[in-house]
Protein backbone atom coordinates (compact mmCIF):
# COMPACT_ATOMS: atom_id res chain seq x y z
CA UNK A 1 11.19 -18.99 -7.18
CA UNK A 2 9.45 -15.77 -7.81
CA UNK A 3 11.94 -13.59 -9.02
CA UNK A 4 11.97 -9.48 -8.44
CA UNK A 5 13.41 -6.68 -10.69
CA UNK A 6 14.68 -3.95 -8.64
CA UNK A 7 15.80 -0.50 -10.97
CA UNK A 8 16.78 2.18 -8.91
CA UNK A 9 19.77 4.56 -9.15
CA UNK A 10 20.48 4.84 -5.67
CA UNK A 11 22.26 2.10 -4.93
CA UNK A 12 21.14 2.29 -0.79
CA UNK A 13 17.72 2.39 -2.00
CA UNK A 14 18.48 -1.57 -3.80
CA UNK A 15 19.90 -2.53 -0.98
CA UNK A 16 17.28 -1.64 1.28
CA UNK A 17 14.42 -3.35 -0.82
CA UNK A 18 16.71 -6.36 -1.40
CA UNK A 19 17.21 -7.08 2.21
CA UNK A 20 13.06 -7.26 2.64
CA UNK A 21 12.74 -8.87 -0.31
CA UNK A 22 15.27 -11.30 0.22
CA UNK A 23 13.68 -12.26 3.46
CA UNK A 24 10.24 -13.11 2.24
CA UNK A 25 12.41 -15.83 -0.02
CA UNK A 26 12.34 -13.88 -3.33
CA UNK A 27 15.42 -13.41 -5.59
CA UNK A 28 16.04 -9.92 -6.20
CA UNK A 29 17.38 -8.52 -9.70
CA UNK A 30 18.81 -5.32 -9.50
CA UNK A 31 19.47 -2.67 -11.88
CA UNK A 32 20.58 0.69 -11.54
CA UNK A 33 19.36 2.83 -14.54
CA UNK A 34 16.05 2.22 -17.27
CA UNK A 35 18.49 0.80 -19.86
CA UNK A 36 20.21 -1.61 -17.82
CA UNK A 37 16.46 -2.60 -16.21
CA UNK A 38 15.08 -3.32 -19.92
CA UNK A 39 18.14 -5.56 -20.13
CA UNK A 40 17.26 -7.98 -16.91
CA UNK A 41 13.84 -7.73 -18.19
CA UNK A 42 14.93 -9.87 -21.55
CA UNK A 43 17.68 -11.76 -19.71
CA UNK A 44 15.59 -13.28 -16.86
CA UNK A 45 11.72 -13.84 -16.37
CA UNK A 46 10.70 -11.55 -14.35
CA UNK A 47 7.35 -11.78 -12.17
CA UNK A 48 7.22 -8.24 -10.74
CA UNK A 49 8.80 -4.81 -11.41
CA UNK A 50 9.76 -2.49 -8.88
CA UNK A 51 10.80 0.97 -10.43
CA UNK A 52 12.33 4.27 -9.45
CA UNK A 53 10.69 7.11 -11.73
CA UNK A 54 13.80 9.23 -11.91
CA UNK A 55 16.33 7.09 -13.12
CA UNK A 56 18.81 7.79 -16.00
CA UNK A 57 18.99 6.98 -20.00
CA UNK A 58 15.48 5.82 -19.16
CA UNK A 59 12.78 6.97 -16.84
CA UNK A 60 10.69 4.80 -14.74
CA UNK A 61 7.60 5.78 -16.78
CA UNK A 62 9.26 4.66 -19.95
CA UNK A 63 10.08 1.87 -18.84
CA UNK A 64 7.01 0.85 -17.46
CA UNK A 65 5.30 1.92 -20.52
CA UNK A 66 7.97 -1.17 -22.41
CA UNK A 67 7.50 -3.34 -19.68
CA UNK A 68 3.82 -3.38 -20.17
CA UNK A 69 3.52 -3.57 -23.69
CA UNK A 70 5.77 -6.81 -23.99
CA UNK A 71 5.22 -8.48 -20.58
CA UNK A 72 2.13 -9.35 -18.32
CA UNK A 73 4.01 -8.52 -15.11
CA UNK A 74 2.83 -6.59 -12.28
CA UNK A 75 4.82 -2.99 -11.89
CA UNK A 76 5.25 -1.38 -8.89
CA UNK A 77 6.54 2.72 -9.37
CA UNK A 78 8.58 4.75 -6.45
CA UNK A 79 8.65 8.10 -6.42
CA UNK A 80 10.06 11.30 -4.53
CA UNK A 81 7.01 12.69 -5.85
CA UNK A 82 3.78 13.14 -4.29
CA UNK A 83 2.09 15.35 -6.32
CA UNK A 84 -1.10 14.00 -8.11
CA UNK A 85 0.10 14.56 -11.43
CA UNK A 86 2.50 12.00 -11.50
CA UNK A 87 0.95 9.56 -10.16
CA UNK A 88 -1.58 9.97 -12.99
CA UNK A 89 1.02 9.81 -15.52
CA UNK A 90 2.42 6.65 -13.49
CA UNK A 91 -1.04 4.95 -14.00
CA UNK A 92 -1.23 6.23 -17.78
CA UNK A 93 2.17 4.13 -18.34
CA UNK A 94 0.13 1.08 -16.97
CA UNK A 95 1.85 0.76 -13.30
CA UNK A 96 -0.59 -1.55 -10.78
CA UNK A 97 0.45 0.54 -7.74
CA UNK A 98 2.94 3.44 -6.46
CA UNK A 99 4.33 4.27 -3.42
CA UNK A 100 6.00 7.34 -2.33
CA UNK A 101 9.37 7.95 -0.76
CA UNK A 102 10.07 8.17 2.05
CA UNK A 103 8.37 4.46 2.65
CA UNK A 104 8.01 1.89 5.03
CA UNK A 105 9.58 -1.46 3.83
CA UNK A 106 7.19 -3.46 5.16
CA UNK A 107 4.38 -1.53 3.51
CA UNK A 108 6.26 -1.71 0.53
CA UNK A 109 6.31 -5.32 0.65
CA UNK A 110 2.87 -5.74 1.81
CA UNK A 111 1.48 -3.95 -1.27
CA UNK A 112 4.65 -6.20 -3.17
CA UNK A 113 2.14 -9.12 -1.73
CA UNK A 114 -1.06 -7.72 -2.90
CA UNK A 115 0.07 -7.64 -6.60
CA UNK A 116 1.52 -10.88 -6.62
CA UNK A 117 -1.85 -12.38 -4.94
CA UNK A 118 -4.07 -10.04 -7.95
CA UNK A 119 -1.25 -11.14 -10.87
CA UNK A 120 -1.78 -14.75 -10.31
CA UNK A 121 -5.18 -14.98 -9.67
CA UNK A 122 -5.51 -13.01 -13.46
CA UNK A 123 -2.87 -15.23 -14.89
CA UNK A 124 -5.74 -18.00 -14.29
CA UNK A 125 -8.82 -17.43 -16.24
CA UNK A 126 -10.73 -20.69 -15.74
CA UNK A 127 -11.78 -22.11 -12.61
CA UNK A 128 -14.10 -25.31 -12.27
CA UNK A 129 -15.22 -25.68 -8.60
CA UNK A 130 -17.77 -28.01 -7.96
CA UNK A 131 -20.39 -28.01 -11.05
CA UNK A 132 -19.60 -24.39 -11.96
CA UNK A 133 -17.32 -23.09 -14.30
CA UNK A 134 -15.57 -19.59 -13.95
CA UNK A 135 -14.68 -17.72 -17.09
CA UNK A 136 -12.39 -14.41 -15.92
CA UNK A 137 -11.70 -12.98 -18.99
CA UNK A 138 -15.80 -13.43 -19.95
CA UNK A 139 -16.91 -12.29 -16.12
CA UNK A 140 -19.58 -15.35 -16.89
CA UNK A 141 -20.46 -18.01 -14.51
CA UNK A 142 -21.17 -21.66 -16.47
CA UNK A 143 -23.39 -24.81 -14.65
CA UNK A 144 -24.53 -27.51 -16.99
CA UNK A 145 -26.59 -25.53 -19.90
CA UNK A 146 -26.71 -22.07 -18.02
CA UNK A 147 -24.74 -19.06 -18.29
CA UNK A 148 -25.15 -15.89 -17.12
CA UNK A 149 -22.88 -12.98 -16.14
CA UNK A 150 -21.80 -11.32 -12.94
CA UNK A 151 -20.78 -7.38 -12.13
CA UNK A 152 -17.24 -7.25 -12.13
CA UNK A 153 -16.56 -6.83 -8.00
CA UNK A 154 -18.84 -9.72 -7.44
CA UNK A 155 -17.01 -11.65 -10.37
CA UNK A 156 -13.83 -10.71 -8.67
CA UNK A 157 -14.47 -11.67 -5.17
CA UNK A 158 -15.89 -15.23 -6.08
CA UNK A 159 -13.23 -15.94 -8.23
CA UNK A 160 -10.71 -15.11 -5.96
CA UNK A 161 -12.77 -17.39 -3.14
CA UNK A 162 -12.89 -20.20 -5.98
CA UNK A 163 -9.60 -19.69 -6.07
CA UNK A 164 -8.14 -21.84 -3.15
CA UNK A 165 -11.28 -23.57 -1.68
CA UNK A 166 -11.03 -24.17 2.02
CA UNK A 167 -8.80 -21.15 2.91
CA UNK A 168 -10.15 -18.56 5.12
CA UNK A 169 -10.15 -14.77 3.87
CA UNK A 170 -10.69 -11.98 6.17
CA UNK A 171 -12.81 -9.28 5.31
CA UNK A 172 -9.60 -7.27 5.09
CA UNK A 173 -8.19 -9.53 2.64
CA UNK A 174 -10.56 -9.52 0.50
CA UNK A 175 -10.77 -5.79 -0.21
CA UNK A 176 -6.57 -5.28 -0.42
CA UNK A 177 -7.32 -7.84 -3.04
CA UNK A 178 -10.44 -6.85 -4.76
CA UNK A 179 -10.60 -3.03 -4.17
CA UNK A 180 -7.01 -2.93 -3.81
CA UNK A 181 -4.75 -1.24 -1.13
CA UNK A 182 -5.58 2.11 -0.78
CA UNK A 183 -9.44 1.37 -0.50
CA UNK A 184 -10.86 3.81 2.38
CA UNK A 185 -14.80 2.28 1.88
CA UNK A 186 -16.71 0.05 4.74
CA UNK A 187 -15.80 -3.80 4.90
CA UNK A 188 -19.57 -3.76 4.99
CA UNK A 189 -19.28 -3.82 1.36
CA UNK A 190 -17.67 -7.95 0.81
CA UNK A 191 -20.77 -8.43 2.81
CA UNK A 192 -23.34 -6.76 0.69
CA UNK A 193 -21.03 -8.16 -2.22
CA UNK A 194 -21.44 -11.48 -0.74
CA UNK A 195 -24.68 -11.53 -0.49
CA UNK A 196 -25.57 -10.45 -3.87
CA UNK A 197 -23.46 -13.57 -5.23
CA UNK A 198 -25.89 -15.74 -2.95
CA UNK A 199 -28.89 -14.36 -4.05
CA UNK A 200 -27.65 -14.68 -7.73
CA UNK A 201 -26.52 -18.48 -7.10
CA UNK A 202 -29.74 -19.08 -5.12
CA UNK A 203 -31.47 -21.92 -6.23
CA UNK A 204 -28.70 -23.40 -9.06
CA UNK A 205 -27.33 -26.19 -8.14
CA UNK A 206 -23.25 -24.64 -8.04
CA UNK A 207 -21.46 -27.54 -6.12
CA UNK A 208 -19.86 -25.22 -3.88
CA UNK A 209 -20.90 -22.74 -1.21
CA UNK A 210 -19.99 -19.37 0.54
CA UNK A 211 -19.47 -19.97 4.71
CA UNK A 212 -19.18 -17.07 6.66
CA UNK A 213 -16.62 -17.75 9.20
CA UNK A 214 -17.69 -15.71 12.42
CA UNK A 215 -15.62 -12.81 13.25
CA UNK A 216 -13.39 -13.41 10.31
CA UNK A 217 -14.49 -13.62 6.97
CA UNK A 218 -15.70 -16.00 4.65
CA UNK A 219 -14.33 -19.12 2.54
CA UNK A 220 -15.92 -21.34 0.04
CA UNK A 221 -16.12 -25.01 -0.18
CA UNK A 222 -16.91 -27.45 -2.64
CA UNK A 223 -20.24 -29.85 -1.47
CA UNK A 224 -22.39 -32.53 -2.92
């Protein structure tokens, strides 16, 4: 069960992200200052960090400054704050994503979503689909004796296609995952990503291919 750290002083705050975690079948640790976060963090594995920046004996950034030097979890910050400032500095300590009190649960859960999707398709850095070999951490692309590298977007958005062949992803979906949440370009650009990878793949012989699924988005599936 994927399990959720919680740290937050105000203890109507927990509860309130509790109840929506709790509902999408996660088990929620809570904590309600830094210290006592660091603490769950060595007594249970965590898989994602949700954490208040004003907190006391240790602030949110400190703490997610510790978390991400000794763990490869996603960290998601709340803040009072809006100003741009500290959201910088929340980015400096290494958080994936922020989101600003007052919120909407369900936006905070969708964007809960997005970094679970992103952390476990980085946890994986080798995919074989078909004849082709994906290398994450190299951005390369391997069939029998050639290798050659792709940008890092088109990298991204055919690993995360290799990543559950058959399964349809909306144009949508693709960019919370690739570009990430807060994205405000054109879906136009999966399709000009899209084709690029086609017109680099052209011609090798990958075992797989790219469908476009009409008015929805595109999936790949393994052939030949």
């Amino acid at each position: 069960m994927i399990r959720i750290l919680v740290a937050d002083d105000d203890a109507h705050i927990r509860e309130l992200i509790s109840i929506y975690i709790k509902k999408e079948g996660y088990q929620v640790i809570e904590a309600a200052n830094g210290e006592e976060a660091w603490g769950k963090m060595e007594e249970y594995r965590i898989d994602l960090a949700i954490v208040d920046i004003m907190m006391p004996l240790k602030d949110g950034w400190s703490l997610t400054k510790e978390i991400k030097e000794f763990f490869d979890i996603p960290v998601l910050i709340i803040t009072a704050r809006g100003e741009s400032n500290d959201k910088l500095k929340g980015f400096d300590a290494g958080t994936d994503d922020y989101i600003v009190k007052p919120f909407d649960p369900l936006e905070m859960m969708a964007r809960v979503k997005a970094l679970l999707r992103r952390y476990r398709i980085e946890a994986n850095k080798l995919i074989h689909i078909g004849q082709t070999k994906l290398d994450r951490q190299k951005l390369e692309v391997s069939m029998s004796d050639l290798t050659f590298d792709l940008p890092l977007k088109e990298f991204e958005l055919l690993f995360s296609l290799a990543s559950t062949p058959g399964k349809i992803f909306t144009r949508d979906q693709l960019i919370e995952k690739i570009w990430g949440f807060d994205y405000g370009g054109d879906e136009r650009t999966v399709d000009v990503h899209i084709k690029r990878i086609r017109e680099r793949l052209g011609g090798h012989q990958t075992g797989f291919e790219i469908k476009t699924i009409r008015g929805l988005g595109y999936k790949l599936e393994v052939c030949g």
